[in-house]
Protein backbone atom coordinates (compact mmCIF):
# COMPACT_ATOMS: atom_id res chain seq x y z
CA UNK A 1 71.77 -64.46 59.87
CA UNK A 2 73.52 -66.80 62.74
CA UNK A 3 76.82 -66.43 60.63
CA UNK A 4 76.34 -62.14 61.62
CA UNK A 5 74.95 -62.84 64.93
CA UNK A 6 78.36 -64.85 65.56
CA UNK A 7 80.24 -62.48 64.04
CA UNK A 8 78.95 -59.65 65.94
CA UNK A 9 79.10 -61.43 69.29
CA UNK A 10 83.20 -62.08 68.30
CA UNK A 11 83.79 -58.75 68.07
CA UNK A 12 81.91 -57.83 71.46
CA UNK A 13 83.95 -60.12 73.13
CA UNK A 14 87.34 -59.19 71.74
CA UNK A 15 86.87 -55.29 70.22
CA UNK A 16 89.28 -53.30 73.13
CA UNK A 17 86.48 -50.59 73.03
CA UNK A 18 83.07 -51.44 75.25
CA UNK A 19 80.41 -52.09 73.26
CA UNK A 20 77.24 -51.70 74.32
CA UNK A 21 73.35 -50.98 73.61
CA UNK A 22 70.71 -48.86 75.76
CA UNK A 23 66.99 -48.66 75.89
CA UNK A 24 65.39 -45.43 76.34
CA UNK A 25 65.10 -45.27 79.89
CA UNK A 26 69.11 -45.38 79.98
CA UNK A 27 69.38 -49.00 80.85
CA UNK A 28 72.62 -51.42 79.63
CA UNK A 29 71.45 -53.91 77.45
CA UNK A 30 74.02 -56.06 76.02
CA UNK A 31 77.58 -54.79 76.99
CA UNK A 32 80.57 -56.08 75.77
CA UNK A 33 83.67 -57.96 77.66
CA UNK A 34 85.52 -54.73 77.63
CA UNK A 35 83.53 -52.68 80.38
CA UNK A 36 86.21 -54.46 82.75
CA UNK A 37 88.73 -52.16 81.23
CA UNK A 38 87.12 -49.50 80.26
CA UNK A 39 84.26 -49.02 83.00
CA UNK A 40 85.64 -51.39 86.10
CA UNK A 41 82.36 -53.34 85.38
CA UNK A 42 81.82 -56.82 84.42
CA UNK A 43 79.01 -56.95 81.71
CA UNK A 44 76.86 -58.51 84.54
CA UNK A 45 76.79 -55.57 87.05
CA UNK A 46 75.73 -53.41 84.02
CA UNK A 47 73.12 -54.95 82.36
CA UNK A 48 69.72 -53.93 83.63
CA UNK A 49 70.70 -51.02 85.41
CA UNK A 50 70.98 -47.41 84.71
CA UNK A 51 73.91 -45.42 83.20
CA UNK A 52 73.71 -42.65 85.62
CA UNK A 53 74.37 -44.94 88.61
CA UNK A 54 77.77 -45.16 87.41
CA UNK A 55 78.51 -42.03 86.08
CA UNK A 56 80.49 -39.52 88.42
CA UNK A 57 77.77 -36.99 89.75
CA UNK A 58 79.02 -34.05 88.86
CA UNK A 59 78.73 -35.28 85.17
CA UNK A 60 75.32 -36.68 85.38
CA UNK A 61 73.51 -33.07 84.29
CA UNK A 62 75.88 -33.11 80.75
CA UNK A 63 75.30 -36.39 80.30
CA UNK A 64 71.85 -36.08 80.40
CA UNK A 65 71.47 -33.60 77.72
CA UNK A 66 73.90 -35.44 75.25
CA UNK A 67 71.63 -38.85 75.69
CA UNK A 68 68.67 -36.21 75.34
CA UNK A 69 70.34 -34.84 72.25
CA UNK A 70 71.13 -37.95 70.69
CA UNK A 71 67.76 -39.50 71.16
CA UNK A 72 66.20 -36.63 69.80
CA UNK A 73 68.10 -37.33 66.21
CA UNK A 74 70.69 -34.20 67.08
CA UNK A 75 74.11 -34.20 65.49
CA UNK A 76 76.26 -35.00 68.45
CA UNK A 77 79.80 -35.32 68.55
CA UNK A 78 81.52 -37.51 70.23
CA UNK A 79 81.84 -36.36 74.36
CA UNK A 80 83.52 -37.37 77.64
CA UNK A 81 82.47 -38.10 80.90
CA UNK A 82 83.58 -39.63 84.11
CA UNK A 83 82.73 -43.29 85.46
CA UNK A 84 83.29 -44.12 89.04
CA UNK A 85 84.56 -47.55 88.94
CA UNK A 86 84.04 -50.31 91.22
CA UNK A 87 87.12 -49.69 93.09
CA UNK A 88 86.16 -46.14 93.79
CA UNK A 89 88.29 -44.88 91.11
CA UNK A 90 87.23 -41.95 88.95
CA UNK A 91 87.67 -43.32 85.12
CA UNK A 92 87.43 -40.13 81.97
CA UNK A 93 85.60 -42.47 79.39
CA UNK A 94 85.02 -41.29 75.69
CA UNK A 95 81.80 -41.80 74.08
CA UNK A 96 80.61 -42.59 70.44
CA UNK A 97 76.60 -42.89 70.40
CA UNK A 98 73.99 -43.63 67.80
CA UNK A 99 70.10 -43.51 68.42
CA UNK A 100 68.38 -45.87 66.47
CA UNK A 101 64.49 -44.40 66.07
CA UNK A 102 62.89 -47.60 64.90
CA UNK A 103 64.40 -49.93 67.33
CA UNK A 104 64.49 -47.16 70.11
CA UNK A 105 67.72 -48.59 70.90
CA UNK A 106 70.90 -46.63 71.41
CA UNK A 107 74.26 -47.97 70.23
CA UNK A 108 77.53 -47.18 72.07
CA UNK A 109 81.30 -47.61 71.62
CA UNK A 110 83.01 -46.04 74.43
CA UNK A 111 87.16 -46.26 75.33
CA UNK A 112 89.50 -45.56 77.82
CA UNK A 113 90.07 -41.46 77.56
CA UNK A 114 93.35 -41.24 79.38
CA UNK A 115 96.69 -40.06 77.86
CA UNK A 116 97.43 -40.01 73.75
CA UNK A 117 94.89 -42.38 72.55
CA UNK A 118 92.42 -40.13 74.61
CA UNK A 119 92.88 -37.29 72.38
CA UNK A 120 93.36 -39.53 68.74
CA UNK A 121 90.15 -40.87 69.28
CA UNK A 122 88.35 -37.47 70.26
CA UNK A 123 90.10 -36.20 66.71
CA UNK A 124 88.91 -38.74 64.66
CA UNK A 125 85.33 -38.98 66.22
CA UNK A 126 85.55 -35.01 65.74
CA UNK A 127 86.11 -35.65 61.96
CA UNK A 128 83.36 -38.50 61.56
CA UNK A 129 80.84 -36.07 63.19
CA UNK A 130 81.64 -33.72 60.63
CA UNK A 131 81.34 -35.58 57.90
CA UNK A 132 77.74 -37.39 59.08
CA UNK A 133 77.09 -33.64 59.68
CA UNK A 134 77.45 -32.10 56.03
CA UNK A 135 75.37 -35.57 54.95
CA UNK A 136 72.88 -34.26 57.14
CA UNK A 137 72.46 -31.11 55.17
CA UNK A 138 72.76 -32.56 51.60
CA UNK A 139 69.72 -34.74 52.76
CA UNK A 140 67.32 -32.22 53.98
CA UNK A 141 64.80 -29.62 52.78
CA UNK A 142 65.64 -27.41 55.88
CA UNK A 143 68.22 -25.07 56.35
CA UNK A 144 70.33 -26.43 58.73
CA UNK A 145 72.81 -24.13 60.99
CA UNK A 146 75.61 -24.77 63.33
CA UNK A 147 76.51 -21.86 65.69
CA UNK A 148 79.49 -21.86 67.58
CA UNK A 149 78.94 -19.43 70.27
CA UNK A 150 82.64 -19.29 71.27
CA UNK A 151 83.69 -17.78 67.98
CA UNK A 152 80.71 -16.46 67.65
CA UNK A 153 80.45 -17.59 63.68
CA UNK A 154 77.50 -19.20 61.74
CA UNK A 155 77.74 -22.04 59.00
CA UNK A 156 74.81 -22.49 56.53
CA UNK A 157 74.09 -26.23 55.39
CA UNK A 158 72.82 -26.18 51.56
CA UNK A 159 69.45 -26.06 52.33
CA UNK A 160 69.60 -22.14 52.97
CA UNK A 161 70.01 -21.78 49.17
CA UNK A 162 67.12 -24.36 48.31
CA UNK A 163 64.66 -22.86 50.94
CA UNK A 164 65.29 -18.98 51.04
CA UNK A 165 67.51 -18.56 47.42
CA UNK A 166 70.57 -17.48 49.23
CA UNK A 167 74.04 -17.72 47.42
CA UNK A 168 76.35 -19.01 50.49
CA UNK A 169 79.56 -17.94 48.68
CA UNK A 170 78.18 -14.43 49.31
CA UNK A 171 77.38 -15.51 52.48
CA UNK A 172 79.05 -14.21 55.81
CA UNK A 173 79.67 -16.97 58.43
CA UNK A 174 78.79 -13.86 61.21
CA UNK A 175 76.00 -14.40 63.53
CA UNK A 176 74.66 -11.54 61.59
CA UNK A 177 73.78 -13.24 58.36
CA UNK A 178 70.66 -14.70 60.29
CA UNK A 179 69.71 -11.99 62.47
CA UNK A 180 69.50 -9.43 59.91
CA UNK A 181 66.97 -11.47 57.75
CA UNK A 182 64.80 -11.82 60.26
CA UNK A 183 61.31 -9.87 60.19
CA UNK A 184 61.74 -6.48 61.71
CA UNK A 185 59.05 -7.01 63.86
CA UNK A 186 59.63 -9.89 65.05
CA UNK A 187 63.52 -9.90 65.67
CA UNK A 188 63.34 -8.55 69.46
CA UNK A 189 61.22 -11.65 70.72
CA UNK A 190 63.32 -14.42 68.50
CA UNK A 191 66.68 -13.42 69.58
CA UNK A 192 65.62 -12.70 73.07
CA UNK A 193 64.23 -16.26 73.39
CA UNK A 194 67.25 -17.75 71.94
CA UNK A 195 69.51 -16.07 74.81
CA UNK A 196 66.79 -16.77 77.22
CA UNK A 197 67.15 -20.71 76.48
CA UNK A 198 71.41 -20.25 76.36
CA UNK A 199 71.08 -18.24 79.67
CA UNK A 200 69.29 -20.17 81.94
CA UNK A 201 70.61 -23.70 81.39
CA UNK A 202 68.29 -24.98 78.72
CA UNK A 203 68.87 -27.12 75.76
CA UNK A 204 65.96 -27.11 73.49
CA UNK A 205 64.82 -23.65 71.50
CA UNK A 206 61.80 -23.40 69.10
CA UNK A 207 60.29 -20.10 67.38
CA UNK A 208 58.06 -19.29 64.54
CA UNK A 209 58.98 -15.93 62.87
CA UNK A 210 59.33 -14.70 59.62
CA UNK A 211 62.37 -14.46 57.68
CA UNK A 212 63.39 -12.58 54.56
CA UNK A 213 64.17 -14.41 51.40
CA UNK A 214 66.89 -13.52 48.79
CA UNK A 215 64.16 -11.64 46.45
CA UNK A 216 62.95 -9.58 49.57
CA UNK A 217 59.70 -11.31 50.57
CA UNK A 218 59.00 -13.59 53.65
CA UNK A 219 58.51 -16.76 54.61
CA UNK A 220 56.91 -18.07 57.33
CA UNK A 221 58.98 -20.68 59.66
CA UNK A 222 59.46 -22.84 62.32
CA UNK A 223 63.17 -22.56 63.73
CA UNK A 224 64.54 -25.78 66.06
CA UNK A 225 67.97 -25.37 67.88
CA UNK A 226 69.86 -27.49 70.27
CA UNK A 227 72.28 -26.13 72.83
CA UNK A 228 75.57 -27.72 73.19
CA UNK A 229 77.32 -27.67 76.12
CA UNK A 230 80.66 -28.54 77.61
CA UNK A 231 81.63 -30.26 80.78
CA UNK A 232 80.56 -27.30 83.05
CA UNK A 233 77.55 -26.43 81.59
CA UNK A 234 79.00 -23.48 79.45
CA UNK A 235 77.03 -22.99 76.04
CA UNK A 236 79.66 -23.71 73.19
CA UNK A 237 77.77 -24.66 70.59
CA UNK A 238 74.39 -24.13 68.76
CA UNK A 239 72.99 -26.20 66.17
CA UNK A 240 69.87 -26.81 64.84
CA UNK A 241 67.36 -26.29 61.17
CA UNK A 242 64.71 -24.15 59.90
CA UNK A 243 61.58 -24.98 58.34
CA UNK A 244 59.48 -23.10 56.06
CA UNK A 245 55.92 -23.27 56.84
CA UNK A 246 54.81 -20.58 54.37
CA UNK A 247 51.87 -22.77 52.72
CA UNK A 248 50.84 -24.79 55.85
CA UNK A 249 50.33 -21.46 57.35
CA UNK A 250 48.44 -20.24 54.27
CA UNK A 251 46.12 -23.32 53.95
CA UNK A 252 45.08 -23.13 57.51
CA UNK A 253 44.31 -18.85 57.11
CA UNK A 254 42.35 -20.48 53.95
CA UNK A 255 40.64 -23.27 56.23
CA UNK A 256 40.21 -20.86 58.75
CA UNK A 257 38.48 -18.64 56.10
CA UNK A 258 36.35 -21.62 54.88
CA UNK A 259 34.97 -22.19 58.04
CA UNK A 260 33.71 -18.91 58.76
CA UNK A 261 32.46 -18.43 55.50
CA UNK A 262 30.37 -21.52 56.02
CA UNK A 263 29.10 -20.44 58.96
CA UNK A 264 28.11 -17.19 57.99
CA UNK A 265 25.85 -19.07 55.14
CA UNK A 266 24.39 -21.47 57.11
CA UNK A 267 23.65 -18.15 59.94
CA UNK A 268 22.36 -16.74 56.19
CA UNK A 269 20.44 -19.84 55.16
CA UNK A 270 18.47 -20.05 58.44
CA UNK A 271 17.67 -16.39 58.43
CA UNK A 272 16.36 -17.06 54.46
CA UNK A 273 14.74 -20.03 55.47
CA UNK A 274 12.53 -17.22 58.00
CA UNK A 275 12.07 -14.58 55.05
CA UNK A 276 10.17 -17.21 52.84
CA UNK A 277 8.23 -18.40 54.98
CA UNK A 278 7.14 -15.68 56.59
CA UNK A 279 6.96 -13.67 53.32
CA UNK A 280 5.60 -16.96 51.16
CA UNK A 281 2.86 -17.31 54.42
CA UNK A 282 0.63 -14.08 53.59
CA UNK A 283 0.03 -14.24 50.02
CA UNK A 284 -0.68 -18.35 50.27
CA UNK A 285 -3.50 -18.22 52.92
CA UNK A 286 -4.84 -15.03 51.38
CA UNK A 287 -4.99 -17.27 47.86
CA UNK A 288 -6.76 -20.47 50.19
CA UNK A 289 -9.06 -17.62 51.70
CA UNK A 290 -10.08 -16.66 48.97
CA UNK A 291 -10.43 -20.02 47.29
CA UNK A 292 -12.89 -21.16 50.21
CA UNK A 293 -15.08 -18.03 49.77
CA UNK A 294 -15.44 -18.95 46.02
CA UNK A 295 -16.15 -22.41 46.96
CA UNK A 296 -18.86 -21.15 49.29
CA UNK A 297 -20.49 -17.69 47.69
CA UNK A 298 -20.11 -19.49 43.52
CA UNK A 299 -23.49 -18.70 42.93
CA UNK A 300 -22.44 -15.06 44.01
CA UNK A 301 -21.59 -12.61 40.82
CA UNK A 302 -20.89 -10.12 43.50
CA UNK A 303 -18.62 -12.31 45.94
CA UNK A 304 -16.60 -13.87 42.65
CA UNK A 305 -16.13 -10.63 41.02
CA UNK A 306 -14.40 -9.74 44.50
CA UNK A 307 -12.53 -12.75 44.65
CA UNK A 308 -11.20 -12.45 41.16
CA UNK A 309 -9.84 -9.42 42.65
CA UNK A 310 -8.16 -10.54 45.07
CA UNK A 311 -6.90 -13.78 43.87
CA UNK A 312 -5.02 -11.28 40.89
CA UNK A 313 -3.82 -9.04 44.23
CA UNK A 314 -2.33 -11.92 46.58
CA UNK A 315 -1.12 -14.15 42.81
CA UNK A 316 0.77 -10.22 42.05
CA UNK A 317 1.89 -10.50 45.89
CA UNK A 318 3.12 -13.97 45.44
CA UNK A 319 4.85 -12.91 42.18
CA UNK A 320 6.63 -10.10 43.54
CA UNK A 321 8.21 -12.38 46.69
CA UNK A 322 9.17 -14.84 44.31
CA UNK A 323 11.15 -12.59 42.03
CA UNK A 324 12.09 -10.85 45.19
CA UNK A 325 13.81 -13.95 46.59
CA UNK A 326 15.44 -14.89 43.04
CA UNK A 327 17.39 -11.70 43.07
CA UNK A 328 18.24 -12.42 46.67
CA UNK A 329 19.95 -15.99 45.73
CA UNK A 330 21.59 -14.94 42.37
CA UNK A 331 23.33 -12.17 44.33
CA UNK A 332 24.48 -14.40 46.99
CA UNK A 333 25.10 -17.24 44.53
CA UNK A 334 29.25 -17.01 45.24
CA UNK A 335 30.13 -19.63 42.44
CA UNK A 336 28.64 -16.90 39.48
CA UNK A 337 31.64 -15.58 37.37
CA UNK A 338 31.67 -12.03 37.35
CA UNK A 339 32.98 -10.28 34.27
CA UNK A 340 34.67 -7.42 34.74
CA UNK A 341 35.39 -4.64 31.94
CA UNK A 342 37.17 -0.84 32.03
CA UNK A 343 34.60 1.55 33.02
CA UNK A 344 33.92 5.28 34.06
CA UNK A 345 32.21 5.35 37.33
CA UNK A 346 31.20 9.09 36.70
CA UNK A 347 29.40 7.81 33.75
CA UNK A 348 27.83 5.20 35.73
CA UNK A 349 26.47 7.72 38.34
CA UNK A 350 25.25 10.21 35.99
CA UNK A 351 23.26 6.91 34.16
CA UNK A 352 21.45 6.57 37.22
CA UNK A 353 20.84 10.03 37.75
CA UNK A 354 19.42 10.55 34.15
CA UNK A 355 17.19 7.07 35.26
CA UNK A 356 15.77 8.41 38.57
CA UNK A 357 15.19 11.87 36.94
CA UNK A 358 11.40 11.57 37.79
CA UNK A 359 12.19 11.86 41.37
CA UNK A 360 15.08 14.27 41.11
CA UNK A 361 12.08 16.63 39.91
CA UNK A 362 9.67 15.23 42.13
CA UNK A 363 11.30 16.03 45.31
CA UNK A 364 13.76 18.72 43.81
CA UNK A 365 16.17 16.79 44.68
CA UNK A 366 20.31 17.82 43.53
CA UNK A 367 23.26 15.71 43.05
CA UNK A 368 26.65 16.96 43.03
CA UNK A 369 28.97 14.73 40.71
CA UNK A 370 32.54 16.02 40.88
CA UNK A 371 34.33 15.96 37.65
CA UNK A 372 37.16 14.21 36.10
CA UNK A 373 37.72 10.66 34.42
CA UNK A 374 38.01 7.44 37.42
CA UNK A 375 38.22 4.26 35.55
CA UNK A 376 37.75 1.44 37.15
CA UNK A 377 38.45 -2.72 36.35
CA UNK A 378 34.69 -3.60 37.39
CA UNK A 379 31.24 -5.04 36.76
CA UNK A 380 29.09 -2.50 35.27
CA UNK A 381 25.68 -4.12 36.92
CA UNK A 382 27.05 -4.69 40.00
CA UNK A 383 28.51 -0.99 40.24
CA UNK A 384 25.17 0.63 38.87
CA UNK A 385 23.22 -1.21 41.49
CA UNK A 386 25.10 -0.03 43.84
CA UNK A 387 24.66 3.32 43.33
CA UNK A 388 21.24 3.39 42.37
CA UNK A 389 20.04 2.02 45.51
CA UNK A 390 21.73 4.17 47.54
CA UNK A 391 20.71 7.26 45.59
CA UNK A 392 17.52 6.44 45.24
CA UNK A 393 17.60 5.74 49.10
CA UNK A 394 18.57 9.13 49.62
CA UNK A 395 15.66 10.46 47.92
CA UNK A 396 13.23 7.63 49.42
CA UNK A 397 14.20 8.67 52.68
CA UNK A 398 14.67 11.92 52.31
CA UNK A 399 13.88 14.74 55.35
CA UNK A 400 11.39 17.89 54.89
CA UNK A 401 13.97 19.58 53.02
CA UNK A 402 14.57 18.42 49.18
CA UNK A 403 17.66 15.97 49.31
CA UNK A 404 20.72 16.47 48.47
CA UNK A 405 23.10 14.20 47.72
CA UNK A 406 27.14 14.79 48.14
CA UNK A 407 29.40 12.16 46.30
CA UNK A 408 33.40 12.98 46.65
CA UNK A 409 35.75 10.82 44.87
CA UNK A 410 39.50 9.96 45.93
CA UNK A 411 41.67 8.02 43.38
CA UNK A 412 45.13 6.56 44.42
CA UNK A 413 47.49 3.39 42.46
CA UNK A 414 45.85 0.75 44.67
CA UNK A 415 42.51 1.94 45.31
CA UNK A 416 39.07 4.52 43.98
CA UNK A 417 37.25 5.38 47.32
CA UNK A 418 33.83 6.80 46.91
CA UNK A 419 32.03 8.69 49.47
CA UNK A 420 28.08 9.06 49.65
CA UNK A 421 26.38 11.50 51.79
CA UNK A 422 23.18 12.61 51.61
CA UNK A 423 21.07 15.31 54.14
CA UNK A 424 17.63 13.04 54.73
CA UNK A 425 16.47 11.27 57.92
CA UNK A 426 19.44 9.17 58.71
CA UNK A 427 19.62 5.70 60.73
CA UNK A 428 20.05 5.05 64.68
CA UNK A 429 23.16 2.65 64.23
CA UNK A 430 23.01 2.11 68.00
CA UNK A 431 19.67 -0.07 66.94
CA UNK A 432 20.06 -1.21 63.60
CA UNK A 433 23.51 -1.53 62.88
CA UNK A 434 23.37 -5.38 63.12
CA UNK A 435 20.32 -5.33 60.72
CA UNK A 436 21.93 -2.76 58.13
CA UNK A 437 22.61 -5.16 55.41
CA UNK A 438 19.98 -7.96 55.92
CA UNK A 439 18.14 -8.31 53.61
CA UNK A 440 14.11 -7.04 54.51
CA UNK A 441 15.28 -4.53 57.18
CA UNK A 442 13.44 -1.54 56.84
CA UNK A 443 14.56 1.62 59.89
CA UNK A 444 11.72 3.76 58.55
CA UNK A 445 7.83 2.52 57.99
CA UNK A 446 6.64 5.73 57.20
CA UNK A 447 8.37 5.51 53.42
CA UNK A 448 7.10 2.48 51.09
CA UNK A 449 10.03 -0.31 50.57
CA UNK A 450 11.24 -3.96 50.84
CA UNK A 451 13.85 -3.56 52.82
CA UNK A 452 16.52 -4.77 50.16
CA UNK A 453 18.36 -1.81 49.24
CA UNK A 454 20.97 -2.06 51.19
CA UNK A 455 20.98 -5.80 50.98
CA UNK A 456 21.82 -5.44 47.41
CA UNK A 457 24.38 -2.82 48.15
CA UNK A 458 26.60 -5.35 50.22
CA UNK A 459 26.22 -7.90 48.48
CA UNK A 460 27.49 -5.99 45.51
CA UNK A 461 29.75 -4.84 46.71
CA UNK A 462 31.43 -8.23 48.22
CA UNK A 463 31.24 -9.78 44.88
CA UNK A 464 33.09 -6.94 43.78
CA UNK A 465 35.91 -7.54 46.90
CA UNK A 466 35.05 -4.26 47.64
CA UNK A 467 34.31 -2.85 51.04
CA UNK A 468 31.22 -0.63 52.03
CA UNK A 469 31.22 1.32 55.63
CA UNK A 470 28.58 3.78 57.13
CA UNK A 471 28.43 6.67 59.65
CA UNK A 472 24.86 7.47 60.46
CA UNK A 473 22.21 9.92 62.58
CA UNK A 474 19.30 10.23 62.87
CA UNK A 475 17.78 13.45 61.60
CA UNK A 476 21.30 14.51 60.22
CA UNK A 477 22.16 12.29 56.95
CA UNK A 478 23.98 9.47 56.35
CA UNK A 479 27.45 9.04 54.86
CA UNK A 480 28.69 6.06 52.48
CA UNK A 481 32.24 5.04 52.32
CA UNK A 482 32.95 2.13 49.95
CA UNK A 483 36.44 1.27 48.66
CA UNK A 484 36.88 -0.62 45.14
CA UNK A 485 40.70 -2.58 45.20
CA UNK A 486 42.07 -2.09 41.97
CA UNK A 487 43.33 -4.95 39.89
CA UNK A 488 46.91 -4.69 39.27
């Protein structure tokens, strides 16, 4: 360790290039012997003090954004600038810089960049840069770009094959070859922001966009790029990577999904936790009513025969909640496998016509079924519920003419959508609409129910990914859209 640290300090004091380290505020930390030459400083007058006190001012703005650059991790290559010297003399220096992220320290090599040597040196640093440069790409996932906006002409690292599947023999180095890839609708905004950044001075550019893969689809990503600039400010160069983000993006839609799934259950839970008590509360105290009476009239034939009664009534009551509220949880029970099988939803309609044919004749009721074969990748339960409840609502809730009941069918590759309509009293939506698919919501007290019709209908019809939608009047009919995705 001393046998390095002597080492090093020998080659401070004698190397003909300044060497010298920076914090991160831009102060000289250790300089070598050769500022004298090279800056007209003695290491004393640096150390301590800020670079930009010595740097000639109208160099301090590009200096500033290579320090920037360099700190930031950028691939910089090597640059000049002027140093005013102690005698007043302007000095061009050239600059070699490293930025050391652990010990925020920056390390610098700098020489005299007059005459021949001037331009060697700018050659060779020119070459080293390139060469740390294609490292760069071998070593990251990104696809890294370099644009030189004189030439207008774009180089790909190797990344661009690894992350979007590109071959970059087939690969134009025109500007092109990145614009064109970009999403359609998004490649107004991204190019306009790069140009904004260019045009107004700036150094640092970020965008998320989407960008087309080799196979056609697109990814998600985040694009960084850092402007490069010459002495006067001009933009000359562009450089910079692109990161897909395709599956952070998709885990936080599915986190994002998660959480308002869970809060629609726990909204659900609370309003369940309501229904059973309130629904539980009747038939109980009826059942402790009538228990007291017994206790009280037992010498009564009269009194028990009437409490037998309605123990049998409120137990029946109690019965019917119970089973109520088990077909309430298995339908809402998300973890249940659903098995799904080929089936004929004409033939599922006419089942449930041929099962509520009692009523059909009651009420005179007609059902138009159009003909034709739709198959469908479903749950034959889950379908037949659905369209027995609303059928049978349609007849339930029928007007003071006999029902009738309208069901058009419209088949395409990706979808069967089935349309309901029926002629009976209809629903005010303005009132209800929240309510619709709650379960014990009744819109009508005049017509016996439990209000879970149309809970059973959703609920259905989500398990089945399905989508259910409803236009509504009251005292003209109501009209059933639902929309089964087929599985490809």
């Amino acid at each position: 360790m001393e046998r390095n640290k002597s080492e090093l300090e020998k080659i401070m004091a004698f190397s003909l290039d300044l060497i010298c380290t920076m914090d991160e505020e831009g102060r000289f930390v250790k300089v070598s012997a050769a500022s004298g030459p090279v800056l007209g400083y003695v290491p004393e007058e640096l150390k301590g003090r800020f670079y930009w006190e010595f740097v000639y001012p109208e160099d301090c703005g590009i200096t500033r954004n290579y320090t920037e650059a360099i700190m930031a991790g950028r691939m910089v290559q090597s640059f000049e600038n002027r140093y005013v010297g102690k005698d007043g003399n302007v000095k061009p220096v050239l600059w070699s810089s490293n930025w050391d992220a652990e010990d925020r320290i920056m390390y610098c090599i700098a020489r005299d960049g007059s005459g021949k040597k001037q331009s060697e040196a700018l050659q060779r640093s020119l070459e080293e840069g390139n060469i740390r440069y294609e490292y760069v790409t071998k070593a990251t996932s990104d696809a890294v770009w370099d644009w030189n906006l004189e030439k207008n002409t774009l180089y790909w690292g190797e990344g661009f094959t690894s992350v979007f599947g590109y071959n970059l023999k087939e690969i134009t180095d025109d500007i092109r070859s990145w614009t064109e890839h970009v999403h359609p609708e998004d490649a107004q905004a991204v190019v306009s922001s790069v140009y904004h950044v260019i045009d107004r001075g700036e150094t640092n550019w970020k965008k998320e966009y989407r960008y087309q893969r080799a196979d056609g689809s697109f990814a998600e990503v985040v694009d960084r790029g850092f402007v490069i600039r010459d002495a006067s400010g001009k933009a000359i160069r562009m450089v910079g990577a692109m990161h897909d983000i395709s599956e952070r993006k998709k885990s936080l839609a599915e986190l994002k999904q998660f959480a308002e799934d869970l809060y629609k259950r726990n909204r659900e839970l609370h309003q369940f936790g309501y229904v059973v008590s309130h629904n539980l509360r009747l038939p109980v105290a009826n059942i402790i009513g009538i228990a007291d009476l017994m206790e009280a009239e037992r010498d009564c034939p009269e009194t028990l025969d009437f409490c037998i009664a309605g123990m049998k009534a409120s137990g029946s009551s109690l019965d019917e909640v119970i089973r109520d509220l088990s077909t309430i949880l298995s339908v809402t029970d998300g973890s249940m496998e659903i098995t799904k099988e080929p089936i004929d939803v004409l033939e599922i309609i006419h089942k449930v016509k041929a099962d509520l044919n009692q009523s059909i004749l009651e009420t005179q009721a007609v059902i138009h079924v159009p003909e034709g074969n739709y198959l469908l990748h479903s749950h034959k339960a889950y379908l037949y519920s659905v369209f027995y409840n609303l059928i049978n609502n349609a007849i339930k809730y029928r007007s003071t003419q006999p029902p009738t009941v309208t069901i058009l069918v419209e088949d395409s590759p990706e979808s069967l959508v089935v349309q309901l309509t029926d002629n009976g009293i209809g629903i005010d939506l303005r009132r209800h609409q929240d309510d619709l698919f709650r379960p014990y919501k009744r819109f009508n007290n005049e017509r016996k129910g439990k209000g879970l019709g149309l809970f059973l209908v959703k609920s259905h019809m989500d398990a089945l990914h399905g989508t259910i939608s409803i236009q509504s009047e009251p005292k003209k009919g109501t009209s059933f859209e639902m929309t089964f995705l087929k599985e490809k």
